[in-house]
Protein backbone atom coordinates (compact mmCIF):
# COMPACT_ATOMS: atom_id res chain seq x y z
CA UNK A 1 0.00 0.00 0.00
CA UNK A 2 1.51 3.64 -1.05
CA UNK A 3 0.86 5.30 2.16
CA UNK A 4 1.69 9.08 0.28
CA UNK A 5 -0.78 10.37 -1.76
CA UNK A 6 0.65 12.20 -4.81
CA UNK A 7 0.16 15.59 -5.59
CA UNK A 8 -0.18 15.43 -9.37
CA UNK A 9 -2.44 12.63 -9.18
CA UNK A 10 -4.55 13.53 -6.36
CA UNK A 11 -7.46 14.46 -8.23
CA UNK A 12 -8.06 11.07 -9.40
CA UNK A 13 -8.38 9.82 -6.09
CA UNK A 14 -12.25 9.22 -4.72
CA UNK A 15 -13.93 9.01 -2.03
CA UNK A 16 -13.91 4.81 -1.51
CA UNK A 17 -10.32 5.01 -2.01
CA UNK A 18 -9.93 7.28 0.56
CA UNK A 19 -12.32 4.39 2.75
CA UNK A 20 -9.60 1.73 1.84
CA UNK A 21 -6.79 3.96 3.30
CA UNK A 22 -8.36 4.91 5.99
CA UNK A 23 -9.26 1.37 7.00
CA UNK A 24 -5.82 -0.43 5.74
CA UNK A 25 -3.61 2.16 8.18
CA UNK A 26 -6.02 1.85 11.10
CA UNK A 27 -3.29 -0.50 12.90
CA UNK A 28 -1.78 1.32 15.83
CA UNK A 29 -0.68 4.87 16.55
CA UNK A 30 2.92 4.07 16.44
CA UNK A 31 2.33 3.02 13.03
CA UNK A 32 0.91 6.17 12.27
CA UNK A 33 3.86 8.15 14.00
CA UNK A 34 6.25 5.96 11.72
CA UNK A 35 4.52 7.18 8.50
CA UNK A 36 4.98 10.73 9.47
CA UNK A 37 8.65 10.29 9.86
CA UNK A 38 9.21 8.92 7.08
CA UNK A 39 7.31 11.62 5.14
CA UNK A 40 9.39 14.35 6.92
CA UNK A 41 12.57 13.98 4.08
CA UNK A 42 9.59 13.36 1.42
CA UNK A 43 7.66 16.14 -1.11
CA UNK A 44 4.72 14.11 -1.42
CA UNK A 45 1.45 15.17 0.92
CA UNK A 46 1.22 12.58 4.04
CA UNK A 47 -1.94 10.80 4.37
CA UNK A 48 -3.59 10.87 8.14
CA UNK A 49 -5.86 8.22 8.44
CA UNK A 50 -7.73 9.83 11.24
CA UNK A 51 -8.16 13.38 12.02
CA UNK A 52 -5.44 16.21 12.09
CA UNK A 53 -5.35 18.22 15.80
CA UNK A 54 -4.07 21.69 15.42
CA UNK A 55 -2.17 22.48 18.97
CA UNK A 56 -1.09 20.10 22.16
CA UNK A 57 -2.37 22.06 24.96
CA UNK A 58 -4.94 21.16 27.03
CA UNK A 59 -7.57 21.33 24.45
CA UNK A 60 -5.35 19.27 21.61
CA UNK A 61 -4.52 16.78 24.68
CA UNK A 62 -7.88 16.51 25.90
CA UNK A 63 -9.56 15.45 22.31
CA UNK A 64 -6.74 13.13 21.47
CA UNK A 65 -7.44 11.62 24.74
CA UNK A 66 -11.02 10.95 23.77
CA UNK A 67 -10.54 9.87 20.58
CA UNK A 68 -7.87 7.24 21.85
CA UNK A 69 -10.35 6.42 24.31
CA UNK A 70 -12.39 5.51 21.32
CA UNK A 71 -10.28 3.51 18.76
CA UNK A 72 -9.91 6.24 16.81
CA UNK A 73 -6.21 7.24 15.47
CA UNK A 74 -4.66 10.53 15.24
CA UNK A 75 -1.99 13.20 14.70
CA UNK A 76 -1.04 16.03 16.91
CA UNK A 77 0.94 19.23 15.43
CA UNK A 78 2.42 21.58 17.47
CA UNK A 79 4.31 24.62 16.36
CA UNK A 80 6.20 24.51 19.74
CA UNK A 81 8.96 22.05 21.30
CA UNK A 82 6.54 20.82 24.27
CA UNK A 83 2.94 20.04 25.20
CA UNK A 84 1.42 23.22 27.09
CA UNK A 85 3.64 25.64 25.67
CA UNK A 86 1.35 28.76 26.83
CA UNK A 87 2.02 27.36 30.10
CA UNK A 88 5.71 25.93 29.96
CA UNK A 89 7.11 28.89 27.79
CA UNK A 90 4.73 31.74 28.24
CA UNK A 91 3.09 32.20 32.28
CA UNK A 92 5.32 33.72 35.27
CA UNK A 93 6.38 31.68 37.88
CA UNK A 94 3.95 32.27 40.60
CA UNK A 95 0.89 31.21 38.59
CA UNK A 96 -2.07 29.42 40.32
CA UNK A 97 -5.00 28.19 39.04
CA UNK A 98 -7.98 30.33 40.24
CA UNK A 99 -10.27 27.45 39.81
CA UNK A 100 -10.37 24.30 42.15
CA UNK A 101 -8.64 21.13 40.41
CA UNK A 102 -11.89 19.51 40.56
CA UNK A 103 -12.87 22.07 37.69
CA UNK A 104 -10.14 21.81 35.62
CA UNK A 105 -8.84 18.24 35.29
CA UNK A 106 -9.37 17.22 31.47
CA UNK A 107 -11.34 14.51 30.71
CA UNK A 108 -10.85 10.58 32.41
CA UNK A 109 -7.84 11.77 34.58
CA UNK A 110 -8.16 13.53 37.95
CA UNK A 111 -5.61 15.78 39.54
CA UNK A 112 -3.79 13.16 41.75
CA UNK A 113 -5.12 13.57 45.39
CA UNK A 114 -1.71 14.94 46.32
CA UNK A 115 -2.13 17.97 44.51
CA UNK A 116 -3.83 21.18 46.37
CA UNK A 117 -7.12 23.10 45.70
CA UNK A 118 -5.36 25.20 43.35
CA UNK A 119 -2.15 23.62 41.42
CA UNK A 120 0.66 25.57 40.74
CA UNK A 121 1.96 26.17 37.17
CA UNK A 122 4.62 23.45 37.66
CA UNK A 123 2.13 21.20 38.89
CA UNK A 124 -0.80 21.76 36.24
CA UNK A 125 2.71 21.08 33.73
CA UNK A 126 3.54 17.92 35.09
CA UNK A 127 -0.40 16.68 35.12
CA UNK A 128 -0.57 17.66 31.27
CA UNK A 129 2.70 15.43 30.80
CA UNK A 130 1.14 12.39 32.54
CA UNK A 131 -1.97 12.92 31.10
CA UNK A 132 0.18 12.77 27.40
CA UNK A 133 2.35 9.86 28.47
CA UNK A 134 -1.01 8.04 30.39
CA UNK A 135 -2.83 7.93 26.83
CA UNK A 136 0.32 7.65 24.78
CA UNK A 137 -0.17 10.75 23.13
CA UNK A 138 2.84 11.71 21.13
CA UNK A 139 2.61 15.51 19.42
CA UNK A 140 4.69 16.62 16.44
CA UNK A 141 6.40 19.21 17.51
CA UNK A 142 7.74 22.09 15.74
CA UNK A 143 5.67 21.54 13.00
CA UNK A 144 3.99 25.60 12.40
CA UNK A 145 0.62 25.14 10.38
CA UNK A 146 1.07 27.63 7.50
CA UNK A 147 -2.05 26.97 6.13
CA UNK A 148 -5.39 24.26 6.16
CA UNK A 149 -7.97 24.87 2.97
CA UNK A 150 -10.75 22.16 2.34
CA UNK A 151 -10.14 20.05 -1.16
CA UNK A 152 -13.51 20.39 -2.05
CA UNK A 153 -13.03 18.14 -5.05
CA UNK A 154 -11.21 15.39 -3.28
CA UNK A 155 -13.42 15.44 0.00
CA UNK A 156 -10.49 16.04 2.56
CA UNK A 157 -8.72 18.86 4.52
CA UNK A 158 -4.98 19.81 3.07
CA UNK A 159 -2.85 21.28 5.89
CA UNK A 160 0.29 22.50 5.24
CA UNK A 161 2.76 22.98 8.23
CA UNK A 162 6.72 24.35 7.44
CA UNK A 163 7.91 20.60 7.00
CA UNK A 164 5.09 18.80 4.78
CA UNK A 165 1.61 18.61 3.85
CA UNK A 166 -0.93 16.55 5.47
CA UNK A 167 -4.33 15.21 3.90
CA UNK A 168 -7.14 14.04 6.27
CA UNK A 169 -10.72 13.41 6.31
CA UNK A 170 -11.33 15.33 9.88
CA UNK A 171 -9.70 18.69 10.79
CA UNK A 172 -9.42 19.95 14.48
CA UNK A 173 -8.67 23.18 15.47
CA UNK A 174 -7.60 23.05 19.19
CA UNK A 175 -4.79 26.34 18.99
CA UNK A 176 -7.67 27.90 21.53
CA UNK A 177 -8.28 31.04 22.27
CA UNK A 178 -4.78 32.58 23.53
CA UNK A 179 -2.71 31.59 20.34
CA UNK A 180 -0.83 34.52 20.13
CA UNK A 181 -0.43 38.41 22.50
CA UNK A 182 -2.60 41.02 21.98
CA UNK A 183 -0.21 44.38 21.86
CA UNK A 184 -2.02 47.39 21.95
CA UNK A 185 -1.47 50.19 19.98
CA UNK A 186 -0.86 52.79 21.96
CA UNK A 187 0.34 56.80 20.57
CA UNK A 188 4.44 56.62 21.52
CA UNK A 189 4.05 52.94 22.48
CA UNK A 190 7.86 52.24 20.84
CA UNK A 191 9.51 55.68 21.96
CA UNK A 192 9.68 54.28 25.31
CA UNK A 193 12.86 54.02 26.71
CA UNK A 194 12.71 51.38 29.52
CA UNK A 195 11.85 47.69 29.42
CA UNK A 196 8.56 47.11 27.98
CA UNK A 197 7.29 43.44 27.44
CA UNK A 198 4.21 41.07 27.31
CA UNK A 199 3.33 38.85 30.44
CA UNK A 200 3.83 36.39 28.19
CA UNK A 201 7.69 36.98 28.50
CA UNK A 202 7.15 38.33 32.62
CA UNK A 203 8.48 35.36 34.78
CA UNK A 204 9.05 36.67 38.82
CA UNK A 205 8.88 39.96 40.12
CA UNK A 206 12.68 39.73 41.61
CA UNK A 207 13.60 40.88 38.30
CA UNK A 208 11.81 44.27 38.74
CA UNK A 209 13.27 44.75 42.59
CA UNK A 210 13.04 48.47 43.27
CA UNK A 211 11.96 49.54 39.76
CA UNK A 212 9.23 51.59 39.21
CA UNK A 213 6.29 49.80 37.16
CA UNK A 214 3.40 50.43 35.09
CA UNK A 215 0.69 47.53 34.46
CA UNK A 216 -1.53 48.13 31.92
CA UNK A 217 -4.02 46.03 32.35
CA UNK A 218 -5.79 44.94 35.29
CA UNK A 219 -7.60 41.19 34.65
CA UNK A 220 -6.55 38.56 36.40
CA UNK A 221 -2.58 38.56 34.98
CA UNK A 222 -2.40 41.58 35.17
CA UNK A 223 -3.36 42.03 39.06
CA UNK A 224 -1.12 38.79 40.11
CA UNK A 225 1.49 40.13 38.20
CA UNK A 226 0.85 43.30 40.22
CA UNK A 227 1.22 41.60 43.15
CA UNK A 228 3.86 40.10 42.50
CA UNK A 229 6.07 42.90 41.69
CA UNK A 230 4.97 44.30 45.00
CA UNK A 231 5.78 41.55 46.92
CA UNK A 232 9.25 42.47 45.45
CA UNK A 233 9.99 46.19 46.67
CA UNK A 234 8.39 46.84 43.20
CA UNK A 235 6.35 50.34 43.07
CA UNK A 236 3.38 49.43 41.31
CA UNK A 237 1.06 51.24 39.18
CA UNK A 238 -2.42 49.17 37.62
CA UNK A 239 -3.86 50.70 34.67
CA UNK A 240 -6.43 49.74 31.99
CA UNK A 241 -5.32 49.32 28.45
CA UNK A 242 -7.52 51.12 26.70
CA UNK A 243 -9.01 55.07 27.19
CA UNK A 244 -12.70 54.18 26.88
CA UNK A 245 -15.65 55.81 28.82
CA UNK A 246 -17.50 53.34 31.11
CA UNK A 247 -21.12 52.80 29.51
CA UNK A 248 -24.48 51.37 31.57
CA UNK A 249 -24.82 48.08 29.36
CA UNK A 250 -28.11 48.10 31.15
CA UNK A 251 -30.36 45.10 32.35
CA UNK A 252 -29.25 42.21 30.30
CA UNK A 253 -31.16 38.54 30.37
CA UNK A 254 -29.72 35.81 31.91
CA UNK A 255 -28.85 32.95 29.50
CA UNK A 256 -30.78 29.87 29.68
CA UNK A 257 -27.50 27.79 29.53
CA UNK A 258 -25.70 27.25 33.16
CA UNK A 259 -24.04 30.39 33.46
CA UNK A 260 -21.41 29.53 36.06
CA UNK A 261 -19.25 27.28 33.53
CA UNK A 262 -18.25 30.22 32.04
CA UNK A 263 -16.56 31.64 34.93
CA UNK A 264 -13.20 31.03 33.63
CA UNK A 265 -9.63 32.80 32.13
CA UNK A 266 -10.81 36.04 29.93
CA UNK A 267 -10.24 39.64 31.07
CA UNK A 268 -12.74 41.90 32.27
CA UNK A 269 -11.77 45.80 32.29
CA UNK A 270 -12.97 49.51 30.92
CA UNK A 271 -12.30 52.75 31.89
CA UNK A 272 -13.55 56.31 32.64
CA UNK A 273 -11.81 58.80 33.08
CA UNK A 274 -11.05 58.30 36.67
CA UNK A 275 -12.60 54.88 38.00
CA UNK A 276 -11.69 51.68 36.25
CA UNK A 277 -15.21 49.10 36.00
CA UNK A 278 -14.63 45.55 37.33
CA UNK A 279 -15.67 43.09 39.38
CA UNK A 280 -13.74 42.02 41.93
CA UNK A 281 -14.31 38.93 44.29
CA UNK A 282 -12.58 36.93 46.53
CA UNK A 283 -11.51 33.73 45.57
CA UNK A 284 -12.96 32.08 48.34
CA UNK A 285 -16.67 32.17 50.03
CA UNK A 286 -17.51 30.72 53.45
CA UNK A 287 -14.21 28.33 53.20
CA UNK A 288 -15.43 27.30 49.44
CA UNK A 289 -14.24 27.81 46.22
CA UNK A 290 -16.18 31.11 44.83
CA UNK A 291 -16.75 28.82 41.42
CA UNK A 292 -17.48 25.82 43.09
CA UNK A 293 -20.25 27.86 45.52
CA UNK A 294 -21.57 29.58 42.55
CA UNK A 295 -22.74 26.52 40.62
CA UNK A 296 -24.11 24.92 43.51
CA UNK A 297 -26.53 28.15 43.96
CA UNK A 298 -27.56 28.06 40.67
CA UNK A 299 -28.71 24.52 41.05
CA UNK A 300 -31.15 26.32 42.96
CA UNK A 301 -31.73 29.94 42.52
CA UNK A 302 -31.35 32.68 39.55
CA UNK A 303 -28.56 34.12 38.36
CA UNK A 304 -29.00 37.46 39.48
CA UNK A 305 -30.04 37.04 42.74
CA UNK A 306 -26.62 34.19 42.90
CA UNK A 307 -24.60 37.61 41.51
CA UNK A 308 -26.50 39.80 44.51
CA UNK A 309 -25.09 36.87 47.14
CA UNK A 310 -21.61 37.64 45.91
CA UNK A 311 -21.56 41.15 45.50
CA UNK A 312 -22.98 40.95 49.17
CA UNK A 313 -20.00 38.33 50.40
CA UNK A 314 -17.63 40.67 48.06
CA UNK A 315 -18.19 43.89 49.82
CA UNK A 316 -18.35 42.03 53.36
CA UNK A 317 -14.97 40.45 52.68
CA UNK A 318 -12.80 42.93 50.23
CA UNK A 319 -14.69 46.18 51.05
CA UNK A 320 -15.97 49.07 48.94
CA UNK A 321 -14.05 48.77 45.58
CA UNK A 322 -15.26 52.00 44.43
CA UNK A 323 -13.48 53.78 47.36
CA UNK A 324 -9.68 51.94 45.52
CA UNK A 325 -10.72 53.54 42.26
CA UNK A 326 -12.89 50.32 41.04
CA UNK A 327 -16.36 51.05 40.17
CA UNK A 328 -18.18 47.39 39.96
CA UNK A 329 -20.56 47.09 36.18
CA UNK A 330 -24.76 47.74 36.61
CA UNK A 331 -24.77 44.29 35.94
CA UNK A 332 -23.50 41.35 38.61
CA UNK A 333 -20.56 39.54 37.27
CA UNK A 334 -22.19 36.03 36.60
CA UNK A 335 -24.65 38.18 34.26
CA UNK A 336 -21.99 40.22 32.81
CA UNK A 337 -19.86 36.90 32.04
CA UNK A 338 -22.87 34.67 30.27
CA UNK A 339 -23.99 37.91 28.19
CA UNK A 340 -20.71 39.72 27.27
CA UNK A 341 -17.69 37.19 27.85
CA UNK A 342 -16.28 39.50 30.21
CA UNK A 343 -14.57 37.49 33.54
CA UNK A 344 -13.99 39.00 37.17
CA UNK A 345 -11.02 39.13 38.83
CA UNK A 346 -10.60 36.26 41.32
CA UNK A 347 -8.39 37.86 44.01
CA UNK A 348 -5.48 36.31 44.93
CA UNK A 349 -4.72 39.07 47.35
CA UNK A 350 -3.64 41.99 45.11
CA UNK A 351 -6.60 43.83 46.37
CA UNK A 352 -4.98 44.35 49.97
CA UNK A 353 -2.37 46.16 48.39
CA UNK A 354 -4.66 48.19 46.77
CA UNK A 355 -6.27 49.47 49.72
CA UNK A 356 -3.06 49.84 51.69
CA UNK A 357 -1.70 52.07 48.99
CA UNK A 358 1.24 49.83 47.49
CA UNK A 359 -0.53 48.95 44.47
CA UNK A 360 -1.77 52.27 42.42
CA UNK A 361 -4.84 52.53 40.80
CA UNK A 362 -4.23 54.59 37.74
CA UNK A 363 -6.79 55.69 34.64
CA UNK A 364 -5.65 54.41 31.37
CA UNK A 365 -2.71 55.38 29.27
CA UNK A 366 -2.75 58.06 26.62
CA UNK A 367 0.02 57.83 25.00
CA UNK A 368 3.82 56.96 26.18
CA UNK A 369 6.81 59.22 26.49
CA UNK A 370 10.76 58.58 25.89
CA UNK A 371 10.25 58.03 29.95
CA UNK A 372 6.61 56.99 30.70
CA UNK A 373 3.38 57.84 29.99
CA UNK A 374 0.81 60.50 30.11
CA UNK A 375 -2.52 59.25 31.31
CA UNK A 376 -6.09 59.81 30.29
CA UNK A 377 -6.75 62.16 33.10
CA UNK A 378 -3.60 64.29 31.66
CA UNK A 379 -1.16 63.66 34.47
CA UNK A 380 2.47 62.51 33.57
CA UNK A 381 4.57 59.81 35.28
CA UNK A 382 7.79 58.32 34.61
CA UNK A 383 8.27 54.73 34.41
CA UNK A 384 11.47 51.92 34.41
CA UNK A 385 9.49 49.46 33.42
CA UNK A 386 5.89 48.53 31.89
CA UNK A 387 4.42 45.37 31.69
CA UNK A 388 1.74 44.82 29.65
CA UNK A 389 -0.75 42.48 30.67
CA UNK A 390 -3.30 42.94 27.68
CA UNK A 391 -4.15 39.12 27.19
CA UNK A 392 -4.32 37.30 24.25
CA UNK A 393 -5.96 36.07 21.04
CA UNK A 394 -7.04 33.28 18.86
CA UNK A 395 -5.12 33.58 15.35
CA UNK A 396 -7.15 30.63 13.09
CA UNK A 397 -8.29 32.91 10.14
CA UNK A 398 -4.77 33.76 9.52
CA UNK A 399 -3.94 29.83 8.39
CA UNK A 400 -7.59 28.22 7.80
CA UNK A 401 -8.73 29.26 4.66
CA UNK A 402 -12.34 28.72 5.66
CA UNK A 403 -14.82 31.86 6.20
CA UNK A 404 -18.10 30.68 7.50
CA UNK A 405 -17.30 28.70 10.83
CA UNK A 406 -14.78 30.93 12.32
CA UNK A 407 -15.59 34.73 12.66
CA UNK A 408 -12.82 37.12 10.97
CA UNK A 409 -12.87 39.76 13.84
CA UNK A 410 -12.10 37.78 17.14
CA UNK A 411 -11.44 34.24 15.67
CA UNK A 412 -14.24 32.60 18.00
CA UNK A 413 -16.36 29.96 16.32
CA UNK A 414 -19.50 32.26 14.81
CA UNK A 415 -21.86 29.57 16.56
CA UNK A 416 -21.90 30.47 20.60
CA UNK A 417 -21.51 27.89 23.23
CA UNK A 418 -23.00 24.81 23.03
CA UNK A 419 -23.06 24.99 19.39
CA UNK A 420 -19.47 25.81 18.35
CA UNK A 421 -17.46 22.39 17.91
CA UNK A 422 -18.69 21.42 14.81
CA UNK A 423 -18.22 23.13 11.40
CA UNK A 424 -18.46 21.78 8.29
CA UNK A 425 -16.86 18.96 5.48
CA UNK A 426 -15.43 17.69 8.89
CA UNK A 427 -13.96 20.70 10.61
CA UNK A 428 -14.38 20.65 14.49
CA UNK A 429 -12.88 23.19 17.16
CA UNK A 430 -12.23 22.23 20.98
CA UNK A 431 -11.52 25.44 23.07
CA UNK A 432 -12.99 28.20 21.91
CA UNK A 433 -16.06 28.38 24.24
CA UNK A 434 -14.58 31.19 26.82
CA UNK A 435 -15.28 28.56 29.68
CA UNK A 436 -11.30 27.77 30.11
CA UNK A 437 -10.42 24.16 30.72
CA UNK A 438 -13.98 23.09 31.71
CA UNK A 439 -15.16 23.99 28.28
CA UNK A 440 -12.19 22.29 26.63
CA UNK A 441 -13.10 18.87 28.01
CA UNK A 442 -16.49 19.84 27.14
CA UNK A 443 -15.90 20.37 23.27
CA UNK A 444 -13.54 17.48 23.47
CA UNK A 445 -15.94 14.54 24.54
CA UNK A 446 -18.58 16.07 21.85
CA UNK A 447 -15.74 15.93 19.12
CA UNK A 448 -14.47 12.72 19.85
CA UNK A 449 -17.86 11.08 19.84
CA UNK A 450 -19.15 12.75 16.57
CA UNK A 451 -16.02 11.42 14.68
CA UNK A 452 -15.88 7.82 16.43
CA UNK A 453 -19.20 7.40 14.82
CA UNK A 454 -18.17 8.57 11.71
CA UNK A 455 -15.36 5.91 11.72
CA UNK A 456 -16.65 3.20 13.04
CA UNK A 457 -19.73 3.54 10.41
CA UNK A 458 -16.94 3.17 7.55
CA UNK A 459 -14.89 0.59 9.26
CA UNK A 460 -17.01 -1.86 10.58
CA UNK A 461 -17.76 -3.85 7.88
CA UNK A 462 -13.65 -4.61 7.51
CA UNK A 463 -11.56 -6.37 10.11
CA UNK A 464 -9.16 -4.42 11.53
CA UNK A 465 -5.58 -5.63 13.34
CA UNK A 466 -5.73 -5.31 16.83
C-alpha cells in the first residue's frame, strides 16, 4: 500500500479510495507516528488516516485523549517544542490556578489527590505530561501550520505545516483562544525608553526589585502580576489598556445555559476617566471555592439574585471597591460573564495592596513618552518598566482558509456555546467556548464522539488488526 498520496495525481483519487486507506492504516498509533517520519525527508502530501489536531495544549490533549479512548487514530501538530507551551514557555512563575482542580482536570484523569485546591503552574505542567504519556499521546512538535484549505473536489482537509503537507478526512482546530499576545497600539508605544514586554515573556517579580512599574491592564494577569512585583519592593502602578468611557450596558437577560461554567480565564476591564469598572471577588466564600459555591446556587436559585449573594459576600470580605478607584458594572458579574464574555477578577490578594496604597490605581494610558506615559486624566509619570498584561488572542483565520465557521474579527467559532465544535466537510474546534479548561473537556468529549461514529460507520464492515 503507497501510504503518500501524490500531488499530481490527487485528483483522481475518490472518495472509496480514501475508505480503503483509511481502514488499511487503522493498525496502531505508532504506526501512524512511523509514516509521518518517514514523510518528513519526502515532497509528497502525508496521508492521516484519522483526524489532524491543530495544537497540544490542554484542548489538543484533551480530544486526542477521547478519541484514543475511542479507537480512533490521530496526529497532533504543534508549532512549539513541548505540550502546554502557553504554560511551559509563556506564564510567570507564581501562577495558580484560580479554579479548584476539581474544575479543571481534562477529561478521564483527575488531579492526583496529592495535589492542592489550586495547582501551581509546575504542577498543572507535570499533570498535562502524565496525562500525554497516560494515553500515549505523542505531538509533532515544531511543526507551524502555515495553512489548512478544504479540497472540495477530493473530499479532505490539506494542511500545510513548514515541513510537509498533510491530507485528512477530519480537521481539528484546538490552537484555543490565547494563540498569540494582543499588543495594543498605543500613541508613543515604541519611543519608550525602559523595558517594555508582554506577560507572556514576565516570569518573577525579583527581576523588577526596586523599579518603578506600570501595568496596563488589570484582569486577572495583570493584578497577580501586580502583586507580585509588590511583593518584590516593586512600586506598582495598575492601569487599563484602553481610554474608553464606562457605559451602563443596562439590564441584560440571563442565559438559559448554566451560566457559572463560564466563569473562567478572559479579562474583564474599561475605563472612565477616573474609575476603572470591574468586578472584583474573593476567591474564596464561606471556606469554598467562589466557582465551586456559585454553581451549587444556581442549582437552585437565579442568576441574578446568585450575583447579589456575591456582590454581598464581596463587599463584606474585600470592602468598597469603588473607594480603591474600582467602580463594579450595573450588571453582577455572573450576568456580565454569560452575556458579554467579560470574567472578574478572582483575588489572589492583590486587592490588599490596593487598599493599603502599594498597588496604584491609575486611569488608562494616553500615550507613552521617551520616559513613561501620560494618562487619560492628563497627568504625567515616569516609568522603568511597563508590563503589559493585555491578554491574548485566537489567530485561526490567519492559516484556515475557511470563512463561515470561524468569525474574521475575534477568531471565536460564529456559533456560541453549546453549538461551536462542529463546522463543516469535517472541521471541528475544541476550546474556543470562553469557559477555560472546563469547556475544553467539554468540546472534546462532543468531538471525539461525533467522529468515532463517523469511523466506526466506515470501518465496521472490515476487520481491523488489533
Amino acid at each position: 500500500m503507497n501510504f503518500f498520496l501524490q500531488r499530481e495525481a490527487g485528483n483522481t483519487y475518490t472518495r472509496q479510495l480514501q475508505s480503503v486507506l483509511v481502514t488499511t492504516l487503522h493498525i496502531h498509533q505508532k504506526t501512524l507516528q512511523g509514516i509521518f517520519h518517514k514523510a518528513m525527508n519526502s515532497e509528497k502530501p502525508v496521508w492521516i488516516p484519522g483526524p489532524v489536531i491543530i495544537g497540544a495544549g490542554p484542548s489538543g490533549l484533551a480530544v486526542a485523549a477521547c478519541l484514543k479512548e475511542r479507537g480512533v487514530p490521530f496526529l497532533i501538530l504543534e508549532k512549539e517544542r513541548c505540550i502546554g507551551s502557553l504554560w511551559t514557555l509563556k506564564t510567570y512563575n507564581r501562577l495558580q490556578l484560580h479554579l479548584p482542580k476539581e474544575t479543571c482536570k481534562l477529561p478521564h484523569m483527575p488531579f492526583p489527590p496529592e495535589v492542592p485546591a489550586y495547582p501551581t503552574k509546575q504542577q498543572f505542567i507535570s499533570y498535562l505530561e502524565a496525562y500525554a504519556k497516560h494515553f500515549a499521546i505523542e505531538p509533532m512538535f515544531r511543526q507551524e501550520v502555515q495553512s489548512a484549505i478544504y479540497d472540495a473536489r477530493m473530499g479532505f482537509w490539506r494542511v500545510q505545516s513548514n515541513e510537509s503537507e498533510f491530507l485528512c478526512r477530519w480537521f481539528i482546530v484546538a490552537t484555543g483562544e490565547n494563540a498569540e499576545p494582543v499588543l495594543p497600539n498605543i500613541e508613543g508605544i515604541s519611543d519608550f525608553k525602559g523595558s517594555l514586554i508582554h506577560t507572556s515573556r514576565y516570569k518573577d517579580g525579583a527581576d523588577f526589585k526596586g523599579q518603578k512599574v506600570l501595568v496596563v491592564g488589570c484582569g486577572n494577569s495583570g493584578m497577580e502580576i501586580s502583586l507580585d512585583l509588590c511583593n518584590n519592593d516593586a512600586q506598582v502602578s495598575l492601569a487599563v489598556r484602553d481610554k474608553v468611557k464606562c457605559s451602563d450596558p443596562g439590564s441584560l437577560a440571563p442565559n438559559v445555559y448554566h451560566p457559572i461554567v463560564s466563569f473562567l480565564f478572559t479579562v474583564n476591564y474599561s475605563c472612565s476617566s477616573k474609575f476603572l469598572q470591574l468586578h472584583i471577588l474573593p476567591r474564596e466564600v464561606l471556606g469554598r471555592s467562589t466557582f465551586s459555591l456559585s454553581m451549587w446556587l444556581l442549582n437552585w436559585f437565579p442568576v441574578k439574585l446568585v450575583d447579589w449573594f456575591l456582590l454581598i459576600c464581596s463587599q463584606l470580605i474585600l470592602g468598597d471597591t469603588h473607594k480603591m478607584g474600582i467602580r463594579r458594572p450595573k450588571i453582577g458579574p455572573l450576568e456580565q460573564k454569560n452575556s458579554t464574555g467579560k470574567t472578574p477578577v478572582l483575588d489572589v490578594g492583590a486587592f490588599s495592596k490596593i487598599k493599603s496604597g502599594k498597588i496604584k490605581v491609575v486611569c488608562g494610558v494616553q500615550r507613552f513618552t521617551a520616559s513613561g506615559a501620560e494618562f487619560v486624566d492628563g497627568h504625567v509619570e515616569n516609568f522603568d518598566s511597563v508590563i503589559l498584561a493585555t491578554g491574548y488572542r485566537s489567530n485561526v483565520t490567519s492559516w484556515l482558509k475557511e470563512d463561515n465557521f470561524f468569525n474574521e474579527k475575534d477568531g471565536y467559532p460564529r456559533n456560541p456555546f453549546p453549538d461551536n465544535w462542529k463546522g463543516k466537510n469535517g472541521l471541528y474546534s475544541v476550546g474556543f467556548t470562553r469557559r477555560g479548561l472546563l469547556g475544553s473537556s467539554i468540546d472534546a468529549q462532543r468531538v471525539a464522539e461525533d467522529i468515532a461514529r463517523q469511523w466506526n460507520s466506515e470501518t465496521k464492515h472490515l476487520r481491523i488488526e488489533s
